[in-house]
PDB file of N, CA and C in Angstrom:
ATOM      1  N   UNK A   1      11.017  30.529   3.504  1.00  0.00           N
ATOM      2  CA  UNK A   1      12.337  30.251   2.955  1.00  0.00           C
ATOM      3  C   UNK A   1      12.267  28.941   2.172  1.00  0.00           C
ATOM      4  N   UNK A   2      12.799  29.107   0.697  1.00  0.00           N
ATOM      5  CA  UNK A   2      12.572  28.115  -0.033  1.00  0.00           C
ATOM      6  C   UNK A   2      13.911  26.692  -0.195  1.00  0.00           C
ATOM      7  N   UNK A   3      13.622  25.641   0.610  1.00  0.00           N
ATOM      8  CA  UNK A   3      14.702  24.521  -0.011  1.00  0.00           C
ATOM      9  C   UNK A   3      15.462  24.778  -1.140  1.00  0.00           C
ATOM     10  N   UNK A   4      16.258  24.793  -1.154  1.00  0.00           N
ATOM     11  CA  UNK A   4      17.564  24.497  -2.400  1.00  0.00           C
ATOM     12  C   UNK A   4      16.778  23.356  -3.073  1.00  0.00           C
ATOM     13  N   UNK A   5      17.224  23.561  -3.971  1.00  0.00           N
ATOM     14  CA  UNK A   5      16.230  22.143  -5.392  1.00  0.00           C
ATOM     15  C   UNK A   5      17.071  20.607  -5.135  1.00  0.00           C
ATOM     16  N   UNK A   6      18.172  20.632  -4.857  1.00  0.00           N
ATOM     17  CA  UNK A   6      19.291  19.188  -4.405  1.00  0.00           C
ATOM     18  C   UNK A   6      18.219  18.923  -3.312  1.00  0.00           C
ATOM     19  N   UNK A   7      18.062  19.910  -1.930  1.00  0.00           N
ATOM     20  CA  UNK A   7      17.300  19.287  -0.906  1.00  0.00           C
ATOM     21  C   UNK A   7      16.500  18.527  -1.390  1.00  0.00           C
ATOM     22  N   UNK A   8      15.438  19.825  -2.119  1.00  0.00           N
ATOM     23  CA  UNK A   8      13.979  19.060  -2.393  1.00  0.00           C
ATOM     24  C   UNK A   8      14.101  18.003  -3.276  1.00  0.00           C
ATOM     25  N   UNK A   9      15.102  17.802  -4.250  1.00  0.00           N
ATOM     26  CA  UNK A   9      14.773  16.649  -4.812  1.00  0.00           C
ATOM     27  C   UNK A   9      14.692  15.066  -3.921  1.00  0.00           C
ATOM     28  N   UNK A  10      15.799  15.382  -2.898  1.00  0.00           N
ATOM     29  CA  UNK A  10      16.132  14.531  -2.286  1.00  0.00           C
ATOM     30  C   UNK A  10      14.957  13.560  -1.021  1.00  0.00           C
ATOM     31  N   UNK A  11      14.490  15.048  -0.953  1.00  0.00           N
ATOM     32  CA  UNK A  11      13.292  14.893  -0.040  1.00  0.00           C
ATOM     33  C   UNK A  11      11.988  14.012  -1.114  1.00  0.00           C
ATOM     34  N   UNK A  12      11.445  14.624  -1.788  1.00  0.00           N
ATOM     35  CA  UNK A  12      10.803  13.925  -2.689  1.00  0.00           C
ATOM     36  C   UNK A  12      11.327  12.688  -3.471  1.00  0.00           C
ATOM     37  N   UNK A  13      12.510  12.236  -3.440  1.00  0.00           N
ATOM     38  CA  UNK A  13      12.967  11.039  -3.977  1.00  0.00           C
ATOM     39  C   UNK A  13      12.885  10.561  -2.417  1.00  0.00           C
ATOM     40  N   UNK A  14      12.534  10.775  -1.446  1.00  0.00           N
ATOM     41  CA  UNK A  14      12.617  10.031  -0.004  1.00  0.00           C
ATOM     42  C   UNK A  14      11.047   9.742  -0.052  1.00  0.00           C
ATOM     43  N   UNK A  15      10.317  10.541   0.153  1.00  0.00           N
ATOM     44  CA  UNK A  15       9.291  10.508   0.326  1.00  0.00           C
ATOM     45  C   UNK A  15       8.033   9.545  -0.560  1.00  0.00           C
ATOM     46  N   UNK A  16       8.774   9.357  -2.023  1.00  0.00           N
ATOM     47  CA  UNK A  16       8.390   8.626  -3.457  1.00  0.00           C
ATOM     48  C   UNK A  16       8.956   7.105  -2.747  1.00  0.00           C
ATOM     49  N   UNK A  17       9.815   6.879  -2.400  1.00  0.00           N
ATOM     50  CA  UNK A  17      10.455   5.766  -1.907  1.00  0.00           C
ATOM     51  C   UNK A  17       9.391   5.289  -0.497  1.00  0.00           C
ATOM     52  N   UNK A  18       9.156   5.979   0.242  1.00  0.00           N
ATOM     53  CA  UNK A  18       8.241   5.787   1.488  1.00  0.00           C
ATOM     54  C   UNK A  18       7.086   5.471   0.883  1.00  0.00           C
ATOM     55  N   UNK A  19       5.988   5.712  -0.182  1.00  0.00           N
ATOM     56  CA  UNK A  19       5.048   5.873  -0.553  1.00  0.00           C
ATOM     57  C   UNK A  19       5.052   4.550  -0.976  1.00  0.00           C
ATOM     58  N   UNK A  20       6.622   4.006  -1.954  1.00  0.00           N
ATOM     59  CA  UNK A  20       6.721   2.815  -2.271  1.00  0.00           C
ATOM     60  C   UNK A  20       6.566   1.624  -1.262  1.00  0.00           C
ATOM     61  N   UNK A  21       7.390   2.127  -0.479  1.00  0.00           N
ATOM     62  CA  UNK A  21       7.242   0.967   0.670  1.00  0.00           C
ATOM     63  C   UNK A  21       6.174   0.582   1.449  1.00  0.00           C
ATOM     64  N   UNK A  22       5.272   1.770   1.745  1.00  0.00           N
ATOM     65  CA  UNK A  22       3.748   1.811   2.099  1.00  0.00           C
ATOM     66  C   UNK A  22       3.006   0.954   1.476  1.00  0.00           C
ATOM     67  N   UNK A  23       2.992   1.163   0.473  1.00  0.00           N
ATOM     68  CA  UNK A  23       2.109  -0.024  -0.878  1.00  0.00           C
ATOM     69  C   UNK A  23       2.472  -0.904  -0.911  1.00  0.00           C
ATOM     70  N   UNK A  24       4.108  -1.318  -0.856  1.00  0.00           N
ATOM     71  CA  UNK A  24       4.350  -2.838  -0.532  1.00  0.00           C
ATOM     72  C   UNK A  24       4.047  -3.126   0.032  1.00  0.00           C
ATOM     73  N   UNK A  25       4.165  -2.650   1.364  1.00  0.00           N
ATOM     74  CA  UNK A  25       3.588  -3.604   3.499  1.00  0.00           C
ATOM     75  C   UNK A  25       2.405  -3.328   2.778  1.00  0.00           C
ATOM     76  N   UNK A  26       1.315  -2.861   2.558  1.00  0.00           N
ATOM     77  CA  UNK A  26      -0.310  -3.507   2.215  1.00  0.00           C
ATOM     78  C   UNK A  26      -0.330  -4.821   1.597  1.00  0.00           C
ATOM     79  N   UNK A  27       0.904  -4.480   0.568  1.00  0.00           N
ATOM     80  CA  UNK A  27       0.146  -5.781  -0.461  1.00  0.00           C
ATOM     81  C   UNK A  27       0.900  -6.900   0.308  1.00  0.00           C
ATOM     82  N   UNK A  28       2.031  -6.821   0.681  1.00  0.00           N
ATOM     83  CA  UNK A  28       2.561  -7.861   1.548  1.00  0.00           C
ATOM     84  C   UNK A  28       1.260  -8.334   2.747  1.00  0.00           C
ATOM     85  N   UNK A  29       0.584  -7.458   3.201  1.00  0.00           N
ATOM     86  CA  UNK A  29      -0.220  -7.968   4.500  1.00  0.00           C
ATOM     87  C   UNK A  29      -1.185  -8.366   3.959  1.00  0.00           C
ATOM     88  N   UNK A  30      -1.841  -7.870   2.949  1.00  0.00           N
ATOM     89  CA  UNK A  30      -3.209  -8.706   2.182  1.00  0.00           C
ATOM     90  C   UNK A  30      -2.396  -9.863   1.865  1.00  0.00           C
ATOM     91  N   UNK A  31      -1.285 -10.365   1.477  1.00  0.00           N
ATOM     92  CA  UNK A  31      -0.915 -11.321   0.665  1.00  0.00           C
ATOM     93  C   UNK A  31      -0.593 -12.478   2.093  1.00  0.00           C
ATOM     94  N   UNK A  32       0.261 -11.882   2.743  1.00  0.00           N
ATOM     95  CA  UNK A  32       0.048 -12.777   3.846  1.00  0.00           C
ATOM     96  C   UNK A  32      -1.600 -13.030   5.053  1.00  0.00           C
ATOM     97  N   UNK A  33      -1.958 -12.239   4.776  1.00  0.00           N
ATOM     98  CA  UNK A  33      -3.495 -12.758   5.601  1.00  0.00           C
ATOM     99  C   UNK A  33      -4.401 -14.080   4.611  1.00  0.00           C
ATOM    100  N   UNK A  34      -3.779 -13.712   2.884  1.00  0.00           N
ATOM    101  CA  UNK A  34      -4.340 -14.648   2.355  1.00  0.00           C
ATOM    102  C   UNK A  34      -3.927 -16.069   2.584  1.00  0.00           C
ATOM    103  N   UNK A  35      -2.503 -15.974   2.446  1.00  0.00           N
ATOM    104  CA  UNK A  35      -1.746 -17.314   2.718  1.00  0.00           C
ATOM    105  C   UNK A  35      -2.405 -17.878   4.362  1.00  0.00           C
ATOM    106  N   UNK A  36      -2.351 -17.001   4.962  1.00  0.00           N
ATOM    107  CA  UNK A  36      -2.824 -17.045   6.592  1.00  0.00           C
ATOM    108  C   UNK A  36      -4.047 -17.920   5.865  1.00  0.00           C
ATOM    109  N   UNK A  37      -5.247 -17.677   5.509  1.00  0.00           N
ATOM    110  CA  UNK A  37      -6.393 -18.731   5.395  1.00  0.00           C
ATOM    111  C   UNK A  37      -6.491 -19.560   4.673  1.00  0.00           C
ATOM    112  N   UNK A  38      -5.451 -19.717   3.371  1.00  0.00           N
ATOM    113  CA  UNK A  38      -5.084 -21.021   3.195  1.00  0.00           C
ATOM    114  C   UNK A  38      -4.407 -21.997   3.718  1.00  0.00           C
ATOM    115  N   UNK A  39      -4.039 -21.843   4.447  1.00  0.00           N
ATOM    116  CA  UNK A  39      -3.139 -22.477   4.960  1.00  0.00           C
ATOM    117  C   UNK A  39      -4.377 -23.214   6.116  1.00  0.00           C
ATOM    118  N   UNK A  40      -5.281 -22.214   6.842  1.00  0.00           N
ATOM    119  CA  UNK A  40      -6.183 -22.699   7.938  1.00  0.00           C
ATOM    120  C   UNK A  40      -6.948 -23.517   6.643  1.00  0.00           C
ATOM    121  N   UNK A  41      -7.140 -23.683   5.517  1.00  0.00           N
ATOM    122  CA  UNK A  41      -8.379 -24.228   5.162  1.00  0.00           C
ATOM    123  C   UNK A  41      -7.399 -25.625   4.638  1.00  0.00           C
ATOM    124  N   UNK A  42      -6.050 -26.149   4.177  1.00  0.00           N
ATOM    125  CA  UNK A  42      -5.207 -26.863   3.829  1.00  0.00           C
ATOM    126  C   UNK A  42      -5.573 -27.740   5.448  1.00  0.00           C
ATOM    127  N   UNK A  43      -5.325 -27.407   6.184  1.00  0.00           N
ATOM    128  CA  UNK A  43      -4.828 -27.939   7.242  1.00  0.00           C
ATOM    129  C   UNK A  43      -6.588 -28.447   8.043  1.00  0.00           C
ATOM    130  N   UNK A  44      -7.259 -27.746   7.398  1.00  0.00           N
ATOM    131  CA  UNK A  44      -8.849 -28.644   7.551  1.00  0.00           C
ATOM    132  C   UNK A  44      -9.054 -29.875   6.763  1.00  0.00           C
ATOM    133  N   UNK A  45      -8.613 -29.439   5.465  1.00  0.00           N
ATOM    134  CA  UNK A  45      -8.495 -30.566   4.273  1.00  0.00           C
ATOM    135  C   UNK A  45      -7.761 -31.528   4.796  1.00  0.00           C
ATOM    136  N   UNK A  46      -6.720 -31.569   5.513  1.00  0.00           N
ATOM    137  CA  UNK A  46      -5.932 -32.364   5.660  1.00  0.00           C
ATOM    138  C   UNK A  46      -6.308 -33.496   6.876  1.00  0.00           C
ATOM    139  N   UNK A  47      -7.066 -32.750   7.856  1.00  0.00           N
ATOM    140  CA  UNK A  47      -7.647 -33.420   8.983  1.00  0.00           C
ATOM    141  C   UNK A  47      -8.865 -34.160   8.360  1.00  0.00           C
ATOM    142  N   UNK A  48      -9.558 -33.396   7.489  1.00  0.00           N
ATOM    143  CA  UNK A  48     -10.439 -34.332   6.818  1.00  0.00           C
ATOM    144  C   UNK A  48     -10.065 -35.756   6.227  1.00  0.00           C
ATOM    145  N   UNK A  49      -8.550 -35.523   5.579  1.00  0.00           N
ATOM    146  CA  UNK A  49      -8.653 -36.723   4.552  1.00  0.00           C
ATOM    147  C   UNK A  49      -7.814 -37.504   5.784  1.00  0.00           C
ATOM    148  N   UNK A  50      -7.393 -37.453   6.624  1.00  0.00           N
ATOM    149  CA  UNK A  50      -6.720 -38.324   7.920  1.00  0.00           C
ATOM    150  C   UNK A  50      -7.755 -39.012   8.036  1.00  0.00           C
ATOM    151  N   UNK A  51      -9.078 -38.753   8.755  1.00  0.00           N
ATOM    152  CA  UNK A  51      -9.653 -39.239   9.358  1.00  0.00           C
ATOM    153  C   UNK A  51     -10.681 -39.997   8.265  1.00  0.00           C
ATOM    154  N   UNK A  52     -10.720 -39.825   7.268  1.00  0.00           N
ATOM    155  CA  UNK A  52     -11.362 -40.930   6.134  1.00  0.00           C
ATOM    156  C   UNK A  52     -10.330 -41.558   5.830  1.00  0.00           C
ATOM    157  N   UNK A  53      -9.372 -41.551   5.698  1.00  0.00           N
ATOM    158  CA  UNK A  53      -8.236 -42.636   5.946  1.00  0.00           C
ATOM    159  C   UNK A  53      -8.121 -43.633   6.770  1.00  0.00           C
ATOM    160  N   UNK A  54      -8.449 -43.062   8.044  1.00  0.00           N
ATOM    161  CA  UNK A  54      -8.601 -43.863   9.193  1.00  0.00           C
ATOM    162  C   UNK A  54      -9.787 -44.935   8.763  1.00  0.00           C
ATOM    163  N   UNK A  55     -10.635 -44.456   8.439  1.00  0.00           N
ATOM    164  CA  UNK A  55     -12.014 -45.213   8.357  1.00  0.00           C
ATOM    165  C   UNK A  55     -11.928 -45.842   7.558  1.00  0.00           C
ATOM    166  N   UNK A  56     -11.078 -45.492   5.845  1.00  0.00           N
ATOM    167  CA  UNK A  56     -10.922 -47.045   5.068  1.00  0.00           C
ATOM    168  C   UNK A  56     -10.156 -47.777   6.147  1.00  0.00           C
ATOM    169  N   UNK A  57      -9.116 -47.817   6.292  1.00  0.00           N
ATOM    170  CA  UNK A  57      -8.120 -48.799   6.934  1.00  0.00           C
ATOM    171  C   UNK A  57      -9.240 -49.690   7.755  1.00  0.00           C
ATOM    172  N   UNK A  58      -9.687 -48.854   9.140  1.00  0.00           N
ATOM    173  CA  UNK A  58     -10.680 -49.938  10.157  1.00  0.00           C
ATOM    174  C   UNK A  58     -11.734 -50.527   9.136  1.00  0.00           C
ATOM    175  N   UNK A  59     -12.063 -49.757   7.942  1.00  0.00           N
ATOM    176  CA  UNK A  59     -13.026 -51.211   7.133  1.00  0.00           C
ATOM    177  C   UNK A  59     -12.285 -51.934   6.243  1.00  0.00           C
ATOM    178  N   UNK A  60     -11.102 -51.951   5.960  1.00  0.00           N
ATOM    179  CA  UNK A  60     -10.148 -53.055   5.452  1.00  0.00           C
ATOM    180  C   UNK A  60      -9.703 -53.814   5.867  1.00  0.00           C
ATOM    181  N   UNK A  61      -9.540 -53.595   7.195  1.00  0.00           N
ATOM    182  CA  UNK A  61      -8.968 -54.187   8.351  1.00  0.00           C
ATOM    183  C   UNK A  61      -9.932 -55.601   8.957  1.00  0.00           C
ATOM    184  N   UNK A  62     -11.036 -55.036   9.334  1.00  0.00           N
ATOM    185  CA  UNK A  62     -12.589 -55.449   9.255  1.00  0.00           C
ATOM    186  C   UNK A  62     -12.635 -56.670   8.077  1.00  0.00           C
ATOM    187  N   UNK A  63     -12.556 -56.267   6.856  1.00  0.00           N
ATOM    188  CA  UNK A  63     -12.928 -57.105   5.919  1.00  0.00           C
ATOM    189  C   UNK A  63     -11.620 -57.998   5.840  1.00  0.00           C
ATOM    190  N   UNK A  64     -10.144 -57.791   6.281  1.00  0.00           N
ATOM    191  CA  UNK A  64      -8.821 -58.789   5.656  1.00  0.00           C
ATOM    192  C   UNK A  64      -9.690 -59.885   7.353  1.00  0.00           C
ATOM    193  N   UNK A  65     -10.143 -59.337   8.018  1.00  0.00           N
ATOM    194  CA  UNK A  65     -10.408 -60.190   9.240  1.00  0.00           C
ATOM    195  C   UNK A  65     -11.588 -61.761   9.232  1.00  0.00           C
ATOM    196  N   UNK A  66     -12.224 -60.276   8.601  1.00  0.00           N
ATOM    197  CA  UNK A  66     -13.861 -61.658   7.977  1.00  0.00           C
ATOM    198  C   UNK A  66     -13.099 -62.866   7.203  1.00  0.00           C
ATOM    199  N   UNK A  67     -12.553 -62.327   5.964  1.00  0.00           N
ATOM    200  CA  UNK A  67     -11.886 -62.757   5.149  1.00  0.00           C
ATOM    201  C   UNK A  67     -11.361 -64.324   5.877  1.00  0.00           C
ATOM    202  N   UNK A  68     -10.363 -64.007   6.935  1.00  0.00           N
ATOM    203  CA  UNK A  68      -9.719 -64.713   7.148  1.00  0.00           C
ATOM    204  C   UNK A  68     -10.468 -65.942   8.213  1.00  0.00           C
ATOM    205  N   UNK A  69     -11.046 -65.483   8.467  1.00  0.00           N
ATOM    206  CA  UNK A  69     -12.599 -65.845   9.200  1.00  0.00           C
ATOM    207  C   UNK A  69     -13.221 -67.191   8.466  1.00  0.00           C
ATOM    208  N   UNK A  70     -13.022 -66.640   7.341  1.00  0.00           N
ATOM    209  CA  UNK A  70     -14.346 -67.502   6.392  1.00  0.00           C
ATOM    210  C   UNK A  70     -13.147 -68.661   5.988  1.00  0.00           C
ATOM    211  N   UNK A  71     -12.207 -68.160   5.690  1.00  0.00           N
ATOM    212  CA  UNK A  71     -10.638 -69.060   5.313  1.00  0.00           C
ATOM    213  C   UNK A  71     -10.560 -70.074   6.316  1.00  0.00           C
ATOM    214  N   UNK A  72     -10.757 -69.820   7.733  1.00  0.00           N
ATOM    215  CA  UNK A  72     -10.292 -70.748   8.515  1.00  0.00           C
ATOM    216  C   UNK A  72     -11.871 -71.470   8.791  1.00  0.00           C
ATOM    217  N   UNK A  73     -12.833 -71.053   8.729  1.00  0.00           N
ATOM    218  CA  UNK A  73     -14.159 -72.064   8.908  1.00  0.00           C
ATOM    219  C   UNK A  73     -14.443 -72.976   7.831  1.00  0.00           C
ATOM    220  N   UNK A  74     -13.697 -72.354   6.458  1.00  0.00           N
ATOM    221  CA  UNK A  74     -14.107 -73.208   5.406  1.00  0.00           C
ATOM    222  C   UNK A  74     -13.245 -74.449   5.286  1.00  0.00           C
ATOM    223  N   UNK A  75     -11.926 -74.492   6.156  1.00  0.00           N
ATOM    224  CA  UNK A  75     -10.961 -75.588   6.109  1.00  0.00           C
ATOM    225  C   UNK A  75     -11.513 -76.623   6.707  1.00  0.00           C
TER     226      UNK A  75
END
C-alpha cells in the first residue's frame, strides 16, 4: 500500500532534515574535540610562560638585591 504523496513528502522533508542534523552533531563534535585540544595546549602555553615569569622576577629580584648590595658597601 502506497503513502499518499502529502505523507511522503512530509516524511522525506523529515528525514532530509534528520540527515541535516546528523552532519551538524559531527561537525559540531569534530569542532568541539578541536577546541577541546586547544584549549589543553593554551593552557600548557600558559603554565609555561608562568613559570618563566617566575624565573625572570627571582633573577630581577636577585639582581635589584646585589644592586643594592654594592650601593650600600660603596657608601
Amino acid at each position: 500500500m502506497a503513502l499518499p504523496s502529502a505523507i511522503r513528502q512530509e516524511l522525506d522533508q523529515l528525514l532530509a532534515k534528520v540527515n541535516d542534523l546528523v552532519n551538524q552533531n559531527a561537525q559540531l563534535q569534530s569542532e568541539l574535540a578541536s577546541l577541546r585540544d586547544q584549549h589543553s595546549k593554551l593552557g600548557q602555553e600558559k603554565a609555561g610562560l608562568l613559570a618563566k615569569n617566575e624565573q625572570a622576577r627571582t633573577r630581577v629580584e636577585a639582581m635589584i638585591a646585589r644592586l643594592r648590595a654594592l650601593e650600600t658597601s660603596g657608601e
